[in-house]
C-alpha atoms as a PDB file:
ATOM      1  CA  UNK A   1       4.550 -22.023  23.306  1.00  0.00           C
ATOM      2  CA  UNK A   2       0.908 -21.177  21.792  1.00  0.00           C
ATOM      3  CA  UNK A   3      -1.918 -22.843  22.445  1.00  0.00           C
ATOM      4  CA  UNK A   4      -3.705 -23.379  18.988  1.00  0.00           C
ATOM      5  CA  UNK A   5      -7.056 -24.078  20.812  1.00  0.00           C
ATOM      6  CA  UNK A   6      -7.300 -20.543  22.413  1.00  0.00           C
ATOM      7  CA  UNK A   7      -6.951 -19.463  18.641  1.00  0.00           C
ATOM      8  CA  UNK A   8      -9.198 -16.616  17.512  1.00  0.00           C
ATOM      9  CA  UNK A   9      -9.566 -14.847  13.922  1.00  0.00           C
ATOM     10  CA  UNK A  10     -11.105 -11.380  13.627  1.00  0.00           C
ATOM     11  CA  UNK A  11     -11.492  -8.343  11.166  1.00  0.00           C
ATOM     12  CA  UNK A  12      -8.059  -5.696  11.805  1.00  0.00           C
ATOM     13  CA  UNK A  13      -8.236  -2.761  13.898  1.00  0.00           C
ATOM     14  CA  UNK A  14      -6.346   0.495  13.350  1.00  0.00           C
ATOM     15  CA  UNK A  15      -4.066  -0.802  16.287  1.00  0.00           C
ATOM     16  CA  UNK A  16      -3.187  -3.735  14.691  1.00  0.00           C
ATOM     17  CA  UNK A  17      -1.315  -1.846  12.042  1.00  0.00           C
ATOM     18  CA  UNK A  18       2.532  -1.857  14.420  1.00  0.00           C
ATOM     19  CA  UNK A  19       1.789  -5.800  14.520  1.00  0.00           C
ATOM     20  CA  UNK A  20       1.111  -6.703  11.410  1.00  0.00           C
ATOM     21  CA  UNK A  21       3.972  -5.013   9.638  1.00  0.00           C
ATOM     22  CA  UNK A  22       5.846  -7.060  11.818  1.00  0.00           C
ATOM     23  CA  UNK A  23       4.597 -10.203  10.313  1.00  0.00           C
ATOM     24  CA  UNK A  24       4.633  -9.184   6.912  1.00  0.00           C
ATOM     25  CA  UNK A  25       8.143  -8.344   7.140  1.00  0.00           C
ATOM     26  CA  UNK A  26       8.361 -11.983   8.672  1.00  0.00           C
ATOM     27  CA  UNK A  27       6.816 -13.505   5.681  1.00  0.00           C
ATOM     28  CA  UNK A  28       7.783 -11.149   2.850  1.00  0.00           C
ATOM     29  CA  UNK A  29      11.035  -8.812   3.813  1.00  0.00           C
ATOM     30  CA  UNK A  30      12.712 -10.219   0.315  1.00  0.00           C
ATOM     31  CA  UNK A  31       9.452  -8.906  -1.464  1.00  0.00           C
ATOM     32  CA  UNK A  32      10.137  -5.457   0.634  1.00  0.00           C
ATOM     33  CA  UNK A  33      13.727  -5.100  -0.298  1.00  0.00           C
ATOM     34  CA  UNK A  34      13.185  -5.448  -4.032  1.00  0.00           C
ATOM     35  CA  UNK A  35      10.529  -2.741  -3.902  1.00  0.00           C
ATOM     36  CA  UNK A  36      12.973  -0.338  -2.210  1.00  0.00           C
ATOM     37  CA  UNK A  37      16.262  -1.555  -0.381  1.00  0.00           C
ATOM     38  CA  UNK A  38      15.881   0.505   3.330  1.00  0.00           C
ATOM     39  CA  UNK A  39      17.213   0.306   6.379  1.00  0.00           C
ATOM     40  CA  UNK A  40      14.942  -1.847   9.412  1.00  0.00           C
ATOM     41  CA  UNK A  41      14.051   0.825  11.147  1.00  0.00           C
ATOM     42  CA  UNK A  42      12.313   2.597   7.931  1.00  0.00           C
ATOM     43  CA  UNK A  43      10.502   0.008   6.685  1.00  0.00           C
ATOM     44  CA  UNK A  44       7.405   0.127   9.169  1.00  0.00           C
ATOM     45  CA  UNK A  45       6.377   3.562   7.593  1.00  0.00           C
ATOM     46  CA  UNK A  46       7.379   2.572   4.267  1.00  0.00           C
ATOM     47  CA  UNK A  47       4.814  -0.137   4.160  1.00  0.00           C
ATOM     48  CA  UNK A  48       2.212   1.892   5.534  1.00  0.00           C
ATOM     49  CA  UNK A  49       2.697   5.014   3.897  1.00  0.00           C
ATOM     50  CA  UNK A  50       2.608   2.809   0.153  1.00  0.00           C
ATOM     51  CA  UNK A  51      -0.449   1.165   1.170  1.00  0.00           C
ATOM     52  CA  UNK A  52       1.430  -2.166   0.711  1.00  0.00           C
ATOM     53  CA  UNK A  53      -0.014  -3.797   4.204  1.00  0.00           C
ATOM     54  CA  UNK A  54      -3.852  -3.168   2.820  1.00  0.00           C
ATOM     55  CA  UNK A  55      -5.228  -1.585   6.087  1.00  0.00           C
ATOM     56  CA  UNK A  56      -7.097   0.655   3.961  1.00  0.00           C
ATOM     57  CA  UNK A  57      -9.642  -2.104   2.944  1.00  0.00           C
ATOM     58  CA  UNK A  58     -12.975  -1.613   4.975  1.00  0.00           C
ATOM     59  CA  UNK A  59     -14.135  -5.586   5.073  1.00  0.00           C
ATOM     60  CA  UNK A  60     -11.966  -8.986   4.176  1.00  0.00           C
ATOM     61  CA  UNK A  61      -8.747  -8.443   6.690  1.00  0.00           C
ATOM     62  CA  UNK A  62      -8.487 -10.895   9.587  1.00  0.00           C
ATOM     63  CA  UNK A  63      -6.035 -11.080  12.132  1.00  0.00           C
ATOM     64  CA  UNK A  64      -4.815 -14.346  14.088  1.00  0.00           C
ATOM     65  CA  UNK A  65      -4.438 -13.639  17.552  1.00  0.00           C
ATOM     66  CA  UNK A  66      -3.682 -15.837  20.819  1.00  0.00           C
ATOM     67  CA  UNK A  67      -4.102 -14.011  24.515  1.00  0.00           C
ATOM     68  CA  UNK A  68      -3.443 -10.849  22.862  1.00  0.00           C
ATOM     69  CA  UNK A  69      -1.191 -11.584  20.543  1.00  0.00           C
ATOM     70  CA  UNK A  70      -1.188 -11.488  17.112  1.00  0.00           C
ATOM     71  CA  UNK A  71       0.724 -13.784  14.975  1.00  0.00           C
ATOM     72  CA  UNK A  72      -0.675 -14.244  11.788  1.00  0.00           C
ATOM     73  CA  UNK A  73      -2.743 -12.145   8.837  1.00  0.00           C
ATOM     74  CA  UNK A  74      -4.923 -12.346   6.141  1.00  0.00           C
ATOM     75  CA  UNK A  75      -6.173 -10.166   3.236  1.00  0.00           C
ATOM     76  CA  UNK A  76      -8.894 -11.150   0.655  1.00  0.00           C
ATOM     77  CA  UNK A  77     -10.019  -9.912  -2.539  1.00  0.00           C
ATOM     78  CA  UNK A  78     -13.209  -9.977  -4.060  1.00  0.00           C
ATOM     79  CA  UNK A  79     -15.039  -7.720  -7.155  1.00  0.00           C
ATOM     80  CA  UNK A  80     -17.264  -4.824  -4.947  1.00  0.00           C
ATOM     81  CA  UNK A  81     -15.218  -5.063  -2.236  1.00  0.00           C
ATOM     82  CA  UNK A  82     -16.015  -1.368   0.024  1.00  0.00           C
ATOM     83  CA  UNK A  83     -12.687   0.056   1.288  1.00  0.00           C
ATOM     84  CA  UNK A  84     -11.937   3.347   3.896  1.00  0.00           C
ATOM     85  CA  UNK A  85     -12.827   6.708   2.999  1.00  0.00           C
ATOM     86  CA  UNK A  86      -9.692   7.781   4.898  1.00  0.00           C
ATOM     87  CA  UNK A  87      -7.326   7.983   2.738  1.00  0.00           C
ATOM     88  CA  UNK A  88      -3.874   5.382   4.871  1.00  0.00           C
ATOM     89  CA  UNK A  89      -1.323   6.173   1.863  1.00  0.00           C
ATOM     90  CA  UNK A  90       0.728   9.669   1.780  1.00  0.00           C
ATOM     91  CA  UNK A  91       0.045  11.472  -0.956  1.00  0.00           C
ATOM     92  CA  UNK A  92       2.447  11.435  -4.188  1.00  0.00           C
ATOM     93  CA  UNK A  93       3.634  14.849  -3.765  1.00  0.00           C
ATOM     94  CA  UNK A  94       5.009  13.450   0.093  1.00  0.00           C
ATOM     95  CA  UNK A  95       6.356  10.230  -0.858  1.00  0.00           C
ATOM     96  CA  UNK A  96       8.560  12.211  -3.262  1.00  0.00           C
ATOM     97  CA  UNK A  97       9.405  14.253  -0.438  1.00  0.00           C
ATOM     98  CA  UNK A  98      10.591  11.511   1.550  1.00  0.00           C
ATOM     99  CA  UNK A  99      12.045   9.071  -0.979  1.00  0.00           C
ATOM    100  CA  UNK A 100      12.682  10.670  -4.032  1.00  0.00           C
ATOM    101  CA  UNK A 101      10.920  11.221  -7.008  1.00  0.00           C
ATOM    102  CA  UNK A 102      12.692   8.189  -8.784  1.00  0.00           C
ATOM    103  CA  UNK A 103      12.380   5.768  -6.206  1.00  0.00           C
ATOM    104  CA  UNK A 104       8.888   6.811  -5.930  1.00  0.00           C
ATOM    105  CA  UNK A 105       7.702   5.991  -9.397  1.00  0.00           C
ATOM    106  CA  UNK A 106       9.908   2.611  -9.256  1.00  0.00           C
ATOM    107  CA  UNK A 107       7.989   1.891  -5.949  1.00  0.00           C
ATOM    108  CA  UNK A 108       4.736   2.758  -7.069  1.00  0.00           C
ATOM    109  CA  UNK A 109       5.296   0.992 -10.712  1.00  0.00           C
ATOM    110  CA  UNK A 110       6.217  -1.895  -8.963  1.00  0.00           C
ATOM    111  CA  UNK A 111       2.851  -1.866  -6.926  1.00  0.00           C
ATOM    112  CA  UNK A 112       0.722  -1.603 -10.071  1.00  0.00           C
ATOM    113  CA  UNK A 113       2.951  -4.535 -11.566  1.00  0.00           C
ATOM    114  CA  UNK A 114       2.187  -6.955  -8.573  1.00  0.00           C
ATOM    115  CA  UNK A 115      -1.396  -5.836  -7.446  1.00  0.00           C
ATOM    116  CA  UNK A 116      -4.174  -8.733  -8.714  1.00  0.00           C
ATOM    117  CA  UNK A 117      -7.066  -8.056  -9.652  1.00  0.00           C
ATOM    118  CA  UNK A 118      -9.477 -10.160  -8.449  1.00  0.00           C
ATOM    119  CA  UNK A 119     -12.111 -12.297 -11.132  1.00  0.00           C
ATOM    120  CA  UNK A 120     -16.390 -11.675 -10.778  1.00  0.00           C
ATOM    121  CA  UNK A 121     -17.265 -14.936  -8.599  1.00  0.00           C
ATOM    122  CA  UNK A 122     -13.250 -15.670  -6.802  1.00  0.00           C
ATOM    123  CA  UNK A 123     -12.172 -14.652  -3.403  1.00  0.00           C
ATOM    124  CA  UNK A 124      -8.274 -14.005  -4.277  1.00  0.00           C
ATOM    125  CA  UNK A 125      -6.107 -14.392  -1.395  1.00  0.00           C
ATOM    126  CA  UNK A 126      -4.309 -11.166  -1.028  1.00  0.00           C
ATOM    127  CA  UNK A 127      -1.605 -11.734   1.544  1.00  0.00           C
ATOM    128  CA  UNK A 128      -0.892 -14.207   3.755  1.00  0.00           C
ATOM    129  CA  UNK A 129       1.812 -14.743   6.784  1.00  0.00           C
ATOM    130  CA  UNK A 130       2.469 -16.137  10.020  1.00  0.00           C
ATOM    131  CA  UNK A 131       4.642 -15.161  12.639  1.00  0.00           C
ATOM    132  CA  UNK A 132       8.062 -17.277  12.363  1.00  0.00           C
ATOM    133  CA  UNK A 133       7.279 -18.091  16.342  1.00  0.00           C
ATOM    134  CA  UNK A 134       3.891 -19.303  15.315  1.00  0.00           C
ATOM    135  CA  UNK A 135       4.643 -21.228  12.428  1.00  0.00           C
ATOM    136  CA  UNK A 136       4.495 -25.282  12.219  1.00  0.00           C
ATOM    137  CA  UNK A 137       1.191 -25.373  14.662  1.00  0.00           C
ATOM    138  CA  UNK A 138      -1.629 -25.162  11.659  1.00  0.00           C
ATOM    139  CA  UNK A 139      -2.365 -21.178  11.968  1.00  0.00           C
ATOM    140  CA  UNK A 140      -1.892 -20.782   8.095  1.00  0.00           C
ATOM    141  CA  UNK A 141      -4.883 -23.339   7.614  1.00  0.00           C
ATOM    142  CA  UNK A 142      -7.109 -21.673   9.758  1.00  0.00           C
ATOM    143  CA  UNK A 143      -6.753 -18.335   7.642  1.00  0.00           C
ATOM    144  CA  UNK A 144      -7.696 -20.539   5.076  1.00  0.00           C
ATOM    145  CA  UNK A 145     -10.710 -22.259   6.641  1.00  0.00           C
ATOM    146  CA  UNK A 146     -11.558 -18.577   7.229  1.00  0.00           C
ATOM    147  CA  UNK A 147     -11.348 -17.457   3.542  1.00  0.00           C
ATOM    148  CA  UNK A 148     -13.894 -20.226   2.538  1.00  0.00           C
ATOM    149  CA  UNK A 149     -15.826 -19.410   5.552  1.00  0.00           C
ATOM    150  CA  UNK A 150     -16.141 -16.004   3.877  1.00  0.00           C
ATOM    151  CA  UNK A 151     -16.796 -16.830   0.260  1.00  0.00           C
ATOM    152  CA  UNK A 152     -19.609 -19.587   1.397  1.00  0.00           C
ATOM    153  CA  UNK A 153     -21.007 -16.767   3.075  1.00  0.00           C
ATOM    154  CA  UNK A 154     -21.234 -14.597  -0.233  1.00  0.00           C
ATOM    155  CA  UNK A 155     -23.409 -14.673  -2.674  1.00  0.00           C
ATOM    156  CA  UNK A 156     -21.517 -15.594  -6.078  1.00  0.00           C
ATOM    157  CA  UNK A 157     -18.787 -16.195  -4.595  1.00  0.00           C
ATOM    158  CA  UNK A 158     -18.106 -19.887  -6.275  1.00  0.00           C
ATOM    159  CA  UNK A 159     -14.331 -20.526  -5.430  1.00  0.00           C
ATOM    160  CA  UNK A 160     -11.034 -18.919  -3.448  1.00  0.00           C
ATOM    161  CA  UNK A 161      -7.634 -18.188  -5.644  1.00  0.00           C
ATOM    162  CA  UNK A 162      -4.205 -17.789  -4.742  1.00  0.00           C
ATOM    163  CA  UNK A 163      -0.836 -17.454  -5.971  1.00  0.00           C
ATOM    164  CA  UNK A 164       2.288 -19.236  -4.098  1.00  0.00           C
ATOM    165  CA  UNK A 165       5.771 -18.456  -5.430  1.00  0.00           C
ATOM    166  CA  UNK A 166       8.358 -20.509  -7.048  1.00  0.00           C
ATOM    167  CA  UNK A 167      10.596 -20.489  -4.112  1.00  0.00           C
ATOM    168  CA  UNK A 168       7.877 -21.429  -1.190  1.00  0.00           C
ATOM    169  CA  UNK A 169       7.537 -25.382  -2.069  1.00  0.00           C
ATOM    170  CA  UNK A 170       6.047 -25.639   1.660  1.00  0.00           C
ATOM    171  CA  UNK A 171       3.285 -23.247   1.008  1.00  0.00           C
ATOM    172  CA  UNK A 172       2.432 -24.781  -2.287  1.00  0.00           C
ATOM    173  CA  UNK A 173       2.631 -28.308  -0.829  1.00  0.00           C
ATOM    174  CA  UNK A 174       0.366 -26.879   1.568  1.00  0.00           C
ATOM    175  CA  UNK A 175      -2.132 -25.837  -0.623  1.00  0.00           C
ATOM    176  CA  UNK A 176      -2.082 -28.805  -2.749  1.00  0.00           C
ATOM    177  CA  UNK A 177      -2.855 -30.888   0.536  1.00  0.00           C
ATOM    178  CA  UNK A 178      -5.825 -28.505   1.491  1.00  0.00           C
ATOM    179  CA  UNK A 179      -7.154 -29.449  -2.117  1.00  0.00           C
ATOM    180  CA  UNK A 180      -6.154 -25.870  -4.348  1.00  0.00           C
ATOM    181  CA  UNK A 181      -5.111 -27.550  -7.549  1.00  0.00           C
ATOM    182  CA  UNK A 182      -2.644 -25.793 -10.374  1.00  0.00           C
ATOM    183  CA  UNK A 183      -4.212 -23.152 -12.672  1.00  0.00           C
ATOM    184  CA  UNK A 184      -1.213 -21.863 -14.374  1.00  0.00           C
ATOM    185  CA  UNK A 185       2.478 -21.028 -13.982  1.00  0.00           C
ATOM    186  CA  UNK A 186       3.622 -17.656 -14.727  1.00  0.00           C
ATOM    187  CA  UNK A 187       7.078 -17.184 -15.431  1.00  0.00           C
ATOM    188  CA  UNK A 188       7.644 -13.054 -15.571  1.00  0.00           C
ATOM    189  CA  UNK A 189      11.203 -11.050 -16.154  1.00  0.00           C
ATOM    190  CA  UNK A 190       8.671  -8.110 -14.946  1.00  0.00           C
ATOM    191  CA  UNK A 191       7.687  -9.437 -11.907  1.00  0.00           C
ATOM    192  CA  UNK A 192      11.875 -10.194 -10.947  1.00  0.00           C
ATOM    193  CA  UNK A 193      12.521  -6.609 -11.500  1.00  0.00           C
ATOM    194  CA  UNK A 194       9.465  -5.889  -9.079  1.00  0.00           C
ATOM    195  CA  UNK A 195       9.709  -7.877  -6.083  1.00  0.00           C
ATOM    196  CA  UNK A 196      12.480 -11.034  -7.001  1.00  0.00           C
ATOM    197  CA  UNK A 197       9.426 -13.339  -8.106  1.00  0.00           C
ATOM    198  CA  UNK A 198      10.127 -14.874 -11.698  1.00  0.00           C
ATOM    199  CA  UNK A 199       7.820 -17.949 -11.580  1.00  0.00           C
ATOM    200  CA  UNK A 200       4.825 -17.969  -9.572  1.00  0.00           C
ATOM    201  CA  UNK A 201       1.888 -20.338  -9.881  1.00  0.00           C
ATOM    202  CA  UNK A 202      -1.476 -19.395  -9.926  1.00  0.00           C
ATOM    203  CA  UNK A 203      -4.128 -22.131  -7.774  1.00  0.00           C
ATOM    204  CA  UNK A 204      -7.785 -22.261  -6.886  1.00  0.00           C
ATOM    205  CA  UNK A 205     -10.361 -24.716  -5.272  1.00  0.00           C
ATOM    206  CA  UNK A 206     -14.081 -24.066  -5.623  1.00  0.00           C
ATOM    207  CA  UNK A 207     -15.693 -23.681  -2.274  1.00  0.00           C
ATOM    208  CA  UNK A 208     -17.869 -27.207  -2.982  1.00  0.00           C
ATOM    209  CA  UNK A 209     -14.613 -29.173  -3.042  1.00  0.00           C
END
């Protein structure tokens, strides 16, 4: 069992990347399969070699780690935001190569259909997931804490979004309780043919709530 006081958040390393495909997987392997259906074992490099996990953003990633272990991420978003030089994603020519030229532009379709783009003056939370062996002991509102931690910290930066799916009343509840209030709900036949979502709902709270 975890101790949540020897709790620590801090920015991703490049050794962090085995780990944190493990949670995402945790939190979103239905997302996964509807982007392409592949076996277990493939999905590690198939996250990393889309760009899906993120790694390739420079400032805004945190990790949740106790005694060495992590067991929960983060990504923000934010207008400006600097990413890697390195290039994390195969190119198009090698993705083809290893998945096929159709399920390559489906993929990468898919991608563009999903990826937000943050508003001037919002910190948009990206992605975020806890380990199923963490979950229940408050990690998920520390990330948050975090986030507003980061957009108090930024200058015109006046609120933090998010977007919680139709079929994750816990999350939403959660968010409601940690005072994000309802923007709008976005039903989309797109977004089901992407990655299984059909109603999502978009929610914000301004960082002097």
């Amino acid at each position: 069992m975890y101790n949540i006081n020897e709790l620590i958040i801090r920015n991703i390393k490049t050794e962090d990347k085995k780990d944190i495909s493990k949670i995402y997987l945790d939190g979103f392997n239905n997302k996964v399969k509807n982007l392409l259906d592949l076996p277990d074992e493939r999905k590690n490099d198939f996250l990393d070699e889309f760009g899906i996990l993120g790694t390739h953003y420079k400032e805004g990633y945190f990790i949740a780690e106790i005694d060495g272990d992590i067991i929960g991420l983060m990504l923000l978003r934010w207008v400006g935001q600097r990413k890697q030089k390195k290039r994390h994603n195969l190119k198009f020519s090698l993705l083809v190569k290893k998945y096929g030229l159709i399920s390559t532009i489906k993929t990468m379709a898919k991608l563009k259909l999903m990826n937000h783009n943050p508003k001037k003056g919002e910190i948009y939370i990206d992605n975020i997931a806890v380990s199923e062996k963490a979950r229940g002991l408050g990690v998920g509102s520390i990330l948050i804490d975090k986030a507003f931690d980061t957009a108090i910290s930024m200058k015109g930066i006046d609120k933090v979004s998010l977007a919680v799916i139709e079929d994750n009343p816990k999350a939403h509840k959660l968010y409601k309780r940690l005072g994000f209030k309802d923007v709008h709900k976005i039903t989309t036949r797109l977004g089901k043919w992407a990655v299984g979502v059909y109603q999502y709902t978009e929610m914000e709270k301004a960082i002097t709530d």
